[in-house]
Protein backbone atom coordinates (compact mmCIF):
# COMPACT_ATOMS: atom_id res chain seq x y z
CA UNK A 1 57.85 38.41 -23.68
CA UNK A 2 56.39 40.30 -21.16
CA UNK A 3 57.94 42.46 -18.24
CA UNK A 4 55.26 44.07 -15.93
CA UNK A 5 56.83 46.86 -13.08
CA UNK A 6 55.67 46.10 -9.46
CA UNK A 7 54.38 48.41 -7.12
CA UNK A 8 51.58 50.79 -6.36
CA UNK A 9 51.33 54.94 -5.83
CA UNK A 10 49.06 57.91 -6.44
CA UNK A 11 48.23 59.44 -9.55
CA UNK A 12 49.58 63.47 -10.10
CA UNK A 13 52.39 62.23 -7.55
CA UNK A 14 55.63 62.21 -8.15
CA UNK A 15 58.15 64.90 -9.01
CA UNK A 16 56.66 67.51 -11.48
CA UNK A 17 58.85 70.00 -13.80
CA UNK A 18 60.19 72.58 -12.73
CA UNK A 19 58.64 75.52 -13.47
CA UNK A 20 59.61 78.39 -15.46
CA UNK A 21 62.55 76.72 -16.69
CA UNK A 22 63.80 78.56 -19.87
CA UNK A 23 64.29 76.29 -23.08
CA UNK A 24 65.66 76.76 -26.24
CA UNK A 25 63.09 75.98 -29.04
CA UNK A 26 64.42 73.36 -30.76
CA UNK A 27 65.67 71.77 -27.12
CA UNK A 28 62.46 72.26 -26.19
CA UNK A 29 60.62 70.48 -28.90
CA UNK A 30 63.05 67.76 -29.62
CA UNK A 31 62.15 63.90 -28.75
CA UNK A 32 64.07 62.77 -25.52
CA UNK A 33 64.34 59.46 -23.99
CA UNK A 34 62.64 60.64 -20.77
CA UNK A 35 59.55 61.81 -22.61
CA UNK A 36 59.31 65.65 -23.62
CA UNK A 37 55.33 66.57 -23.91
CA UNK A 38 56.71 69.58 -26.56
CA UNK A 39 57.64 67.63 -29.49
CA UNK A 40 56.33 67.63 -32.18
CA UNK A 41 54.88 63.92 -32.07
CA UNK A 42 53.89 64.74 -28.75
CA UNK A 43 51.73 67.45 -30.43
CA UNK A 44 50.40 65.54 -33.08
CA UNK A 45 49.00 62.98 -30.56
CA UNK A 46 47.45 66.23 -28.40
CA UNK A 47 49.42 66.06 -25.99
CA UNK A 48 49.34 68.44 -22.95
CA UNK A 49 52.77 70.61 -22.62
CA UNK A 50 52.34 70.48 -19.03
CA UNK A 51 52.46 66.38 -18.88
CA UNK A 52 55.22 64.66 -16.38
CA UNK A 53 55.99 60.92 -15.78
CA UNK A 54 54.11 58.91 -13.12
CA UNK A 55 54.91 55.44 -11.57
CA UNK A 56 58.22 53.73 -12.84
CA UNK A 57 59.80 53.34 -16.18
CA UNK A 58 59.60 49.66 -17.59
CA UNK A 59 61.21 48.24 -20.86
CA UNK A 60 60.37 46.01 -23.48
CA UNK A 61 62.85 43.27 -24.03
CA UNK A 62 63.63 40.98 -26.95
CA UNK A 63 65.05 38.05 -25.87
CA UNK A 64 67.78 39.62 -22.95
CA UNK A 65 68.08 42.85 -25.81
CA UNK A 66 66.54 46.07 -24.13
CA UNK A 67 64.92 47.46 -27.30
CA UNK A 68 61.94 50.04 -26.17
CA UNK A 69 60.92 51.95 -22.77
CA UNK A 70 57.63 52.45 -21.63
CA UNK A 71 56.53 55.54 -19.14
CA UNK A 72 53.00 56.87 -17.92
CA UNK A 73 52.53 60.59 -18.34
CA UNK A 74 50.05 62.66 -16.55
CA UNK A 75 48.73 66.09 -17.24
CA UNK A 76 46.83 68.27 -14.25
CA UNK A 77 46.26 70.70 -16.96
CA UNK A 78 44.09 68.17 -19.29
CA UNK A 79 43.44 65.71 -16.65
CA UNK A 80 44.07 62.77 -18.65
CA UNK A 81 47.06 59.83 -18.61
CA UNK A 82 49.02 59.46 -22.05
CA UNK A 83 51.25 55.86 -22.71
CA UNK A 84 54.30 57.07 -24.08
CA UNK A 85 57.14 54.35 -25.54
CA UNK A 86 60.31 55.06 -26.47
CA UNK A 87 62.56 52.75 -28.87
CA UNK A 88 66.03 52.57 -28.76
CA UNK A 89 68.69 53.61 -31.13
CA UNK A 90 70.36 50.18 -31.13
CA UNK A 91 67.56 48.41 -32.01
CA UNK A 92 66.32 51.30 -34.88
CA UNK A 93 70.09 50.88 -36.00
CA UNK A 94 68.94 47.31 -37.00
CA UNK A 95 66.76 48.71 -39.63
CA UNK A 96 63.52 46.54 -38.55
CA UNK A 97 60.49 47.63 -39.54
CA UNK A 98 57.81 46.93 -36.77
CA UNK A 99 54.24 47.79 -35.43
CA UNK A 100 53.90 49.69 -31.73
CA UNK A 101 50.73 50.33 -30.02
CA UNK A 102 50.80 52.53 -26.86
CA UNK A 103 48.07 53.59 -24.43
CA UNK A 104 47.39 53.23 -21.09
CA UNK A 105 46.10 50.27 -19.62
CA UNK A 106 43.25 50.82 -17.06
CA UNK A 107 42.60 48.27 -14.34
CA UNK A 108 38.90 49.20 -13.49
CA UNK A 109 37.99 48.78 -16.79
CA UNK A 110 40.40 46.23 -17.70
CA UNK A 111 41.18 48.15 -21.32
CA UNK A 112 43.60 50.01 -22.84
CA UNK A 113 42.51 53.60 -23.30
CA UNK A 114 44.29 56.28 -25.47
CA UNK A 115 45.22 53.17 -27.34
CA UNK A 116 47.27 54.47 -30.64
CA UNK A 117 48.76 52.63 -33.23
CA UNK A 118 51.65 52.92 -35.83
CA UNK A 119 52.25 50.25 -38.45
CA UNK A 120 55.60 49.64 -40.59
CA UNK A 121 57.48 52.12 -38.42
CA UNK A 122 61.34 52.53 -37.40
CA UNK A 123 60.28 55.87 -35.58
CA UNK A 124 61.64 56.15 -32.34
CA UNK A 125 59.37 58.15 -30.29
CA UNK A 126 55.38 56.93 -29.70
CA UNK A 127 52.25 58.57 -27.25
CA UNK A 128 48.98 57.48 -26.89
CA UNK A 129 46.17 59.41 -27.15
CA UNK A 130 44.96 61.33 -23.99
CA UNK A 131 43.04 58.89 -21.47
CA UNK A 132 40.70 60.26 -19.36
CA UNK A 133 41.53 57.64 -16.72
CA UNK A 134 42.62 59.70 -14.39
CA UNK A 135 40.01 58.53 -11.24
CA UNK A 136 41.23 54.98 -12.82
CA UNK A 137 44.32 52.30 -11.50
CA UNK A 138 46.67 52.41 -14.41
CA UNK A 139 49.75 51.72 -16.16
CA UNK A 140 51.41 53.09 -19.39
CA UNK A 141 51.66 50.42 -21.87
CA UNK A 142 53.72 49.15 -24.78
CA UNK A 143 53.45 46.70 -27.73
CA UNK A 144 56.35 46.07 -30.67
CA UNK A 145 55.46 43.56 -33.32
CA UNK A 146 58.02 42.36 -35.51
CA UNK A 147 56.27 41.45 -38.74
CA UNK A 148 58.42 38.20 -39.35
CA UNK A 149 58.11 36.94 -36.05
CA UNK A 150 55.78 34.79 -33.83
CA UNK A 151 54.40 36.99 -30.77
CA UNK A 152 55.04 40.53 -29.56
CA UNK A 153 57.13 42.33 -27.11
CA UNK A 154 55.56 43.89 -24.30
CA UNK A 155 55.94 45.98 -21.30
CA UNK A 156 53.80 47.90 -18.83
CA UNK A 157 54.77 50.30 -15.83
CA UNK A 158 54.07 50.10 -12.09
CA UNK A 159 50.33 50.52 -11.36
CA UNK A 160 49.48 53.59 -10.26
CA UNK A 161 46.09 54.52 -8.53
């Protein structure tokens, strides 16, 4: 199944962070549902602290079951887009394994870029590899593959140029 968001806006637009805001440490590094560039998985995938959403959030569905969000994150710092998906607890409470793949998908080169992939997973929180499709059109994107069945579930945010 596939669920694409509509629309069209500006990349770096869109509300940033504020800044300055004090954090504890372990708030500030712990996974969130929004998307927190800090944590640690965030780090591991190189990340850029300073990276905010763009565009709209979209969700992957399974049958009518909401079971992952996708976002688009953007980093002035870095200059580069990151995919980020985020799978939720009632569908990890299931205790099915899956594969996700996240990137971001660019329209002018009609590829995903920053394309990362995780295989026999029940992690909840996924980001692609820094795309340096910034000057692109583009859209955070989402794949979850159940193993034992036919297709995938897919989902990709609002394009944003």
């Amino acid at each position: 199944m596939t669920l694409a968001g509509a629309g069209t806006a500006s990349a770096g637009t869109g509300p940033r962070p504020a800044p300055g805001v004090a954090q504890n440490s372990a708030a500030a590094s712990a996974p969130t549902e929004e998307g927190n560039p800090s944590s640690a998985r965030a780090s591991a995938a190189g990340v850029c602290a300073d990276a905010y959403q763009i565009g709209t959030t979209s969700y992957i569905y399974r049958g009518a079951e909401q079971i992952a969000s996708v976002k688009q994150f953007y980093s002035p710092e870095c200059n580069e887009n990151y995919g980020y998906v985020w799978v939720w607890k009632s569908f990890l409470d299931k205790k099915i394994t899956f594969d996700l793949q996240v990137g971001v998908w660019s329209y002018d080169r009609n590829a995903l870029i920053g394309v990362r992939r995780e295989f026999d997973t029940q992690n909840q929180e996924f980001w692609g590899n820094g795309a340096d499709t910034v000057d692109d059109c583009t859209s955070g994107d989402g794949t979850l593959t159940i193993l034992s069945e036919q297709g995938s579930y897919h989902s990709r945010t609002s394009k944003r140029c």
